[in-house]
N, C-alpha and C. Protein backbone atom coordinates (compact mmCIF):
# COMPACT_ATOMS: atom_id res chain seq x y z
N UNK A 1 22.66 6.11 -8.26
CA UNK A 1 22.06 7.11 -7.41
C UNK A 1 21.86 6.52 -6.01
N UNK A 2 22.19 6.89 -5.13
CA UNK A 2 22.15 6.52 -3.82
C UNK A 2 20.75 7.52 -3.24
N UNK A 3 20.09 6.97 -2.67
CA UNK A 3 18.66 7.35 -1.67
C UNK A 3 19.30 7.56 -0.28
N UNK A 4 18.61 8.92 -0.11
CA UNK A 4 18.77 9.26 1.37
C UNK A 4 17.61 8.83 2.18
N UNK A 5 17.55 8.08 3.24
CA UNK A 5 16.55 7.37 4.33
C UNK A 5 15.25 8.03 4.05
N UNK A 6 14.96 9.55 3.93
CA UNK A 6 13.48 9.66 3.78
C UNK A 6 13.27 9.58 2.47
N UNK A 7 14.16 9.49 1.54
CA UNK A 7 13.49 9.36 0.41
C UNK A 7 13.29 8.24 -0.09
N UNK A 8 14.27 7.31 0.65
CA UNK A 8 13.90 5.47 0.73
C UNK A 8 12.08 5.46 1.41
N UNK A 9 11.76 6.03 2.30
CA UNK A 9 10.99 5.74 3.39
C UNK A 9 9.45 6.16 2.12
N UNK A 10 9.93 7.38 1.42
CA UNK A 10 8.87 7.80 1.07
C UNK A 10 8.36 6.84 -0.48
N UNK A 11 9.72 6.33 -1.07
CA UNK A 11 9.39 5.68 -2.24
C UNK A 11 8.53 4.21 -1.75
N UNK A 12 9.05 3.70 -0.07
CA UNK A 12 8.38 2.41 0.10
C UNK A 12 6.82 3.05 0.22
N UNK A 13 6.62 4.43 0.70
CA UNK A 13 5.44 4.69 1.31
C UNK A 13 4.06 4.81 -0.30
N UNK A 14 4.89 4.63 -1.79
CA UNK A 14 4.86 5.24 -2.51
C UNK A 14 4.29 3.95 -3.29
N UNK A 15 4.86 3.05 -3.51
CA UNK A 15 4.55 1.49 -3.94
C UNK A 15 3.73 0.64 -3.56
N UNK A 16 3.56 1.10 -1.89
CA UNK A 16 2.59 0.63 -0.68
C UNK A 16 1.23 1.46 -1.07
N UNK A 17 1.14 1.96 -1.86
CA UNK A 17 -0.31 2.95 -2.16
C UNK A 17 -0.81 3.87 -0.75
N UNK A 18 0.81 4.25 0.12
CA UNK A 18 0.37 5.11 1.18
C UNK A 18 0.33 6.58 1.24
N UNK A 19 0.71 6.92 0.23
CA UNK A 19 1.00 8.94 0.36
C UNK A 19 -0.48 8.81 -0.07
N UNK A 20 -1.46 8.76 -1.01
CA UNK A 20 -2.90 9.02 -1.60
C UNK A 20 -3.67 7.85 -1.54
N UNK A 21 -4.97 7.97 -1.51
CA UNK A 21 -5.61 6.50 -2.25
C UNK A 21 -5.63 6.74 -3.76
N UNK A 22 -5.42 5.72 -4.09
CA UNK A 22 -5.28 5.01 -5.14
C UNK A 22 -6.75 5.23 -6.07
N UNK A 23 -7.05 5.01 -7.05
CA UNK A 23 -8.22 4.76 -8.51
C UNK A 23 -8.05 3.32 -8.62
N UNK A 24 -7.06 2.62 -8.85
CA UNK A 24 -6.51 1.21 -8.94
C UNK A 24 -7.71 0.45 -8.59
N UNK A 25 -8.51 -0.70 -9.40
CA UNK A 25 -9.94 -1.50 -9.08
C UNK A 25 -9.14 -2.11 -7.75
N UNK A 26 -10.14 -2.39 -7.03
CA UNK A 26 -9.79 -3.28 -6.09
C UNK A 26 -8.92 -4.65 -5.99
N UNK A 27 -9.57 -5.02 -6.90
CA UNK A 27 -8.99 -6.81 -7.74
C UNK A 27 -7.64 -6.66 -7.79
N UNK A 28 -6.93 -5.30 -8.40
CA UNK A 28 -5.72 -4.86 -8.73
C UNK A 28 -5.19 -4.61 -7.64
N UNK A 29 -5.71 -3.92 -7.22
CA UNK A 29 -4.88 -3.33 -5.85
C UNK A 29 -4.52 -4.62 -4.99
N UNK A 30 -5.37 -5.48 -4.32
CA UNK A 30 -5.29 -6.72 -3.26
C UNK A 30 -3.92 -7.43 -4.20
N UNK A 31 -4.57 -7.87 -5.87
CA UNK A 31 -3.20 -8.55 -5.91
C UNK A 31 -1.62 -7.90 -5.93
N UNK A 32 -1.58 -6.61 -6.41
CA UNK A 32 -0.54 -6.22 -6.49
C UNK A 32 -0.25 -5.62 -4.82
N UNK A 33 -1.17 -5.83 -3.50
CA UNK A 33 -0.64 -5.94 -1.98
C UNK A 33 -0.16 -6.62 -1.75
N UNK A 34 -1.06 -8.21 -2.34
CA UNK A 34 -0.86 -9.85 -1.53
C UNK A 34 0.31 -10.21 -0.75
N UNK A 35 0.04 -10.11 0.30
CA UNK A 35 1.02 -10.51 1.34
C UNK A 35 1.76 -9.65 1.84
N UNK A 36 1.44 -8.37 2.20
CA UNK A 36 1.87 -7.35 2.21
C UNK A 36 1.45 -7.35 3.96
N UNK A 37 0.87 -7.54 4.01
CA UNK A 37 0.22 -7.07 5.67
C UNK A 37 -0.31 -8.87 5.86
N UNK A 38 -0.10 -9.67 5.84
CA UNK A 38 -1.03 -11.17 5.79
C UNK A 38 -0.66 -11.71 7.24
N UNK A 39 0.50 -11.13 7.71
CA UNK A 39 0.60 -11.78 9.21
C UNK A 39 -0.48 -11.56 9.82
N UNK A 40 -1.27 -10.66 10.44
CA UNK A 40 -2.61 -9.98 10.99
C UNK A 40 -3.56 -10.85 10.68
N UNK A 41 -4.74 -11.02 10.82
CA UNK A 41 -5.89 -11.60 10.26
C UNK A 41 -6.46 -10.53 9.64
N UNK A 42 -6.44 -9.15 10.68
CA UNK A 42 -7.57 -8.41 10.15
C UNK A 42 -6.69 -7.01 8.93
N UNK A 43 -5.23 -7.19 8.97
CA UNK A 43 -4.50 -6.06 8.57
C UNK A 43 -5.18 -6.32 7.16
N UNK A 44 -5.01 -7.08 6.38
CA UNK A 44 -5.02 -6.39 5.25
C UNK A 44 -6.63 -5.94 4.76
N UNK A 45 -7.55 -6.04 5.50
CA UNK A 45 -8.81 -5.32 5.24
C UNK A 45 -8.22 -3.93 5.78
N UNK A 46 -7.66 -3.58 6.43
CA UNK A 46 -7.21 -2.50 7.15
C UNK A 46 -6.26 -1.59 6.04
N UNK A 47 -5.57 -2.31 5.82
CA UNK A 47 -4.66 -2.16 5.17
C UNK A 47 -5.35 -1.64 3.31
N UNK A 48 -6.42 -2.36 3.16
CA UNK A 48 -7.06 -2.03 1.54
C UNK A 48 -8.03 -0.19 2.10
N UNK A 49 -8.16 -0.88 2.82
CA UNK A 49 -9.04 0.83 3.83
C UNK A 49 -8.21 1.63 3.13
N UNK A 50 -7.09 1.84 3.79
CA UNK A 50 -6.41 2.45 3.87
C UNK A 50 -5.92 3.20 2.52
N UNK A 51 -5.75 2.35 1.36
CA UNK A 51 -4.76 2.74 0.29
C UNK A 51 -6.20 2.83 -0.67
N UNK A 52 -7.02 2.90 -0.69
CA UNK A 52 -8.08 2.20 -1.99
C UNK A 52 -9.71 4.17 -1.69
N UNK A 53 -8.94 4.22 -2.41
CA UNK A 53 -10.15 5.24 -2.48
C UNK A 53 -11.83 5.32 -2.87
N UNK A 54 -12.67 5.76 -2.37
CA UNK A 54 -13.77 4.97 -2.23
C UNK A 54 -14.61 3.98 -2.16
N UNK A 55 -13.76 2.90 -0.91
CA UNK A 55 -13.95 1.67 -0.33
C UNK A 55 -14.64 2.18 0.80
């Protein structure tokens, strides 16, 4: 099966815990991010914001 660009775009957006927040405990979520955003200092607090539902 070949992926057309938005549906590439949307499956990365999809793995990344970016279309919804997530239920996923926190503990879970950071490790299954780790290193996902780590260049930044402050991204991946930004970044758990972001994907983690009632943080």
């Amino acid at each position: 099966m070949v992926l057309t660009g938005r549906a590439l775009g949307r499956a990365t957006l999809a793995r990344q815990h970016l279309l919804q927040p997530t239920t996923m405990p926190v503990a879970a979520l950071v490790e299954h991010l780790y290193g996902l955003q780590a260049q930044s200092p402050m991204a991946p607090y930004f970044a758990l914001r972001a994907r983690a539902a009632g943080l």
